[in-house]
Protein backbone atom coordinates (compact mmCIF):
# COMPACT_ATOMS: atom_id res chain seq x y z
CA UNK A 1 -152.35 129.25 -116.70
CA UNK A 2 -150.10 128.94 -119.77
CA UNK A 3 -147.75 131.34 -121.78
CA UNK A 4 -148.48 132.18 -125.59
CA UNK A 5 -146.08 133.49 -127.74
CA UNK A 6 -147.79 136.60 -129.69
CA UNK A 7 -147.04 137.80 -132.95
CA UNK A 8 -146.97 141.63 -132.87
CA UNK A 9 -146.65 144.53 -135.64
CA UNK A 10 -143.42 146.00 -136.93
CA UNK A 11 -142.28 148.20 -134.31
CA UNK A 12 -145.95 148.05 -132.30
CA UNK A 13 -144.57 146.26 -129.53
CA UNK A 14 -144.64 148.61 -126.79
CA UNK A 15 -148.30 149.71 -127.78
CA UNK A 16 -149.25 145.77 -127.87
CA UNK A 17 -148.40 144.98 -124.38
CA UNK A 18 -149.91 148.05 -123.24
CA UNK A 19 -153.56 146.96 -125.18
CA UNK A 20 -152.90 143.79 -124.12
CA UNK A 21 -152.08 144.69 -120.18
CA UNK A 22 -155.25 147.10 -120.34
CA UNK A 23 -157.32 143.83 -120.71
CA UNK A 24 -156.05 142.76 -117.43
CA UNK A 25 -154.14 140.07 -119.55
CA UNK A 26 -150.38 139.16 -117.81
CA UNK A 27 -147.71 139.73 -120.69
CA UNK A 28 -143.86 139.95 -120.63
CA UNK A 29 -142.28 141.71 -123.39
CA UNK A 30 -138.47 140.79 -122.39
CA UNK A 31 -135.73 143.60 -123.25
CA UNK A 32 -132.26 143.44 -122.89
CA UNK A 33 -129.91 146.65 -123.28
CA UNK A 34 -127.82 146.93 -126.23
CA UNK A 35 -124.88 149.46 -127.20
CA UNK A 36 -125.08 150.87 -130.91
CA UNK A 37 -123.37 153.64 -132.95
CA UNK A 38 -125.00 156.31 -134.00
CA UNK A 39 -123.53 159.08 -135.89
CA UNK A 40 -120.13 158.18 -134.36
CA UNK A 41 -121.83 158.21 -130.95
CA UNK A 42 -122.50 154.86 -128.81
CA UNK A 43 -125.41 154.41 -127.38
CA UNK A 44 -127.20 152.59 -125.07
CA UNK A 45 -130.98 151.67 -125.59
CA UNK A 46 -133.03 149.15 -124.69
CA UNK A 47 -134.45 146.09 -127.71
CA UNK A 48 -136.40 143.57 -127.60
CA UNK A 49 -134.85 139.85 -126.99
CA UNK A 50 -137.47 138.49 -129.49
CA UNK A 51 -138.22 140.82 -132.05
CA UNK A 52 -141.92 140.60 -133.16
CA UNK A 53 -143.40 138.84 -130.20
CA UNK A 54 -144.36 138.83 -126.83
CA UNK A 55 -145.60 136.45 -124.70
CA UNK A 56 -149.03 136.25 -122.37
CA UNK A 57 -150.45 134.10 -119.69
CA UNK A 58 -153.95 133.12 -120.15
CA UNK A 59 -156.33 129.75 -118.91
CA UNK A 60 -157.56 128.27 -122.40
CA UNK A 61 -161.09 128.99 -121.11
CA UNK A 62 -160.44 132.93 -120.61
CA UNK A 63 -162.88 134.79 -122.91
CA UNK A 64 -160.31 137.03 -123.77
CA UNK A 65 -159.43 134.78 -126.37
CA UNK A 66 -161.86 136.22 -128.95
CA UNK A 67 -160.20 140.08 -128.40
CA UNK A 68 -156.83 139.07 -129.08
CA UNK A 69 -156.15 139.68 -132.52
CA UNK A 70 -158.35 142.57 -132.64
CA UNK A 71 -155.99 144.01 -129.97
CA UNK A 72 -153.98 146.90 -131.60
CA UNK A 73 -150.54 146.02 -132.35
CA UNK A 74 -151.34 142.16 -132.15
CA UNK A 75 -150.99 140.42 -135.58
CA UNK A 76 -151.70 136.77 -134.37
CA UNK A 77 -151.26 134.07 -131.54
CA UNK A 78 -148.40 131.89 -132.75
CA UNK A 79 -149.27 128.34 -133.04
CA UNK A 80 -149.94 125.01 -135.35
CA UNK A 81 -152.64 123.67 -136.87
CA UNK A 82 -155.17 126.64 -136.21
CA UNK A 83 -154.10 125.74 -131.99
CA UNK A 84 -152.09 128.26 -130.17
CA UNK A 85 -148.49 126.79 -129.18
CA UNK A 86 -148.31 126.68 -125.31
CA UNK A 87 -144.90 127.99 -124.02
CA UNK A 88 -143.51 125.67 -120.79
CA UNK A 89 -143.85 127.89 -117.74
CA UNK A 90 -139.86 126.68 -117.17
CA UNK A 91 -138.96 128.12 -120.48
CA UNK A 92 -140.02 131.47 -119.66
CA UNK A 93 -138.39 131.56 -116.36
CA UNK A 94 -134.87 130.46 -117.67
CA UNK A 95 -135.27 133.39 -120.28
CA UNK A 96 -136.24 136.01 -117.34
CA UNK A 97 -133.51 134.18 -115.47
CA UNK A 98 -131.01 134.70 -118.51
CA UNK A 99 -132.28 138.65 -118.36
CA UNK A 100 -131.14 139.05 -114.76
CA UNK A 101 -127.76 137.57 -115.55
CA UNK A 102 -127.20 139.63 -118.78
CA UNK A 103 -128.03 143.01 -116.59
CA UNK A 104 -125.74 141.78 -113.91
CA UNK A 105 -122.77 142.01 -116.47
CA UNK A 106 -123.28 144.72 -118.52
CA UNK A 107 -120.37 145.75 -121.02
CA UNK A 108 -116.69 145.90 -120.26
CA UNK A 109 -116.31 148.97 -117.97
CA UNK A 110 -112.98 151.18 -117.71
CA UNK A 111 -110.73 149.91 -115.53
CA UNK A 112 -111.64 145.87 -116.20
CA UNK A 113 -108.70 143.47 -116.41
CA UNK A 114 -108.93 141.88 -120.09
CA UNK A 115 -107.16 139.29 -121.86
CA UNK A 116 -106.32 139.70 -125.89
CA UNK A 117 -107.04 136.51 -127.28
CA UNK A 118 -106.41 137.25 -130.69
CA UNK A 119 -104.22 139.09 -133.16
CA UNK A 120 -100.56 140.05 -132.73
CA UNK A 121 -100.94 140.83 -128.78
CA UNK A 122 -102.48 136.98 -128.22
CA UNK A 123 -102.46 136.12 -124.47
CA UNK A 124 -101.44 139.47 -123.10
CA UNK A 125 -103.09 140.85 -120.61
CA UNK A 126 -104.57 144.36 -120.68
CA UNK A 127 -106.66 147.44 -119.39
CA UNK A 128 -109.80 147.81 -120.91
CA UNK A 129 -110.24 151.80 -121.16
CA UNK A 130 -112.93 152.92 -124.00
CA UNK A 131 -115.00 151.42 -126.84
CA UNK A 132 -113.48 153.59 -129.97
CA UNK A 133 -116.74 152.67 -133.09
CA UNK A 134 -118.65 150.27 -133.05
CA UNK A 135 -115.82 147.13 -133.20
CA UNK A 136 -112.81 148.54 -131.94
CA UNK A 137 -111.75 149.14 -128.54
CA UNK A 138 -108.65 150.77 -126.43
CA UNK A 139 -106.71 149.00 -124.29
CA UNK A 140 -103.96 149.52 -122.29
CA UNK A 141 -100.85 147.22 -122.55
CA UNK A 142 -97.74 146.74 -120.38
CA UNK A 143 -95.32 146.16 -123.82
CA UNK A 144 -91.55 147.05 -124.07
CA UNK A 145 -91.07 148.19 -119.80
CA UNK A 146 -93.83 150.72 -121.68
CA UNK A 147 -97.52 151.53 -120.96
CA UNK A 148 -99.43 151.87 -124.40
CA UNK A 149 -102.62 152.81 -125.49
CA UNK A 150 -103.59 150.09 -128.38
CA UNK A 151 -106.65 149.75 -130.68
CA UNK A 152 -108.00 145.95 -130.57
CA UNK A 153 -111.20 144.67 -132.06
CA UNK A 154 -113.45 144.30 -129.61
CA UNK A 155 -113.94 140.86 -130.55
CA UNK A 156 -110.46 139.54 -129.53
CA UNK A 157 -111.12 140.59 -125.68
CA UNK A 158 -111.97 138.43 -123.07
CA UNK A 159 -112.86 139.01 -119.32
């Protein structure tokens, strides 16, 4: 057997892989878990790693061939010269690989030990304690034979 990438509609992702799973067919739809701001809030929710496709596992001689781009949500099977584009089995295991070690880490959590490696505070090191927007975070800095609270982009942290 041999993956496929698969083209799917705007925002039909979800109800592709489900069509596409109902057919018995063996898909993976990776997700990773991403922190946005909305209405001053962050959030956590969950997007896909390669928006607008999914990838199956089918034998080129599987007569499901015909149904897949009459499957709802499916656009087309990516691929050149009218031949879909097979997909190294290795490939797909580094990215599910890559998913494990991207859960494993998460964000910054309160508490962490963090470096500033940018900006005016350069090299010191620092308490991570909140995400403040989107790009800004609070730290906490030993500065002066004083504790202080300090808003740093979140960019110029570093584990």
């Amino acid at each position: 057997m041999t993956w496929y990438a698969i083209q799917h509609k705007p925002t039909q992702g979800d109800r592709a892989l489900q069509h596409l799973q109902n057919q018995d067919i063996r898909c993976f739809y990776p997700k990773i878990e991403v922190e946005k701001v909305k209405a001053g809030k962050r959030i956590r929710k969950l997007e896909p790693l390669f928006p607008g496709y999914l990838f199956v596992n089918l034998e080129k001689t599987d007569p499901v061939w015909a149904k897949l781009r009459s499957t709802r949500g499916v656009i087309r099977v990516v691929g050149f010269a009218n031949r879909p584009a097979p997909i190294e089995d290795e490939v797909i295991q580094y990215i599910k690989g890559g998913l494990d070690r991207v859960a494993e880490a998460g964000g910054i959590k309160e508490g962490e030990p963090v470096e500033l490696d940018d900006g005016p505070f350069k090299g010191i090191n620092a308490i991570f304690q909140a995400y403040d927007g989107e790009e800004r975070a609070i730290v906490l800095i030993s500065f002066m034979q004083k504790q202080q609270l300090v808003k740093v982009p979140v960019a110029s942290i570093r584990r």
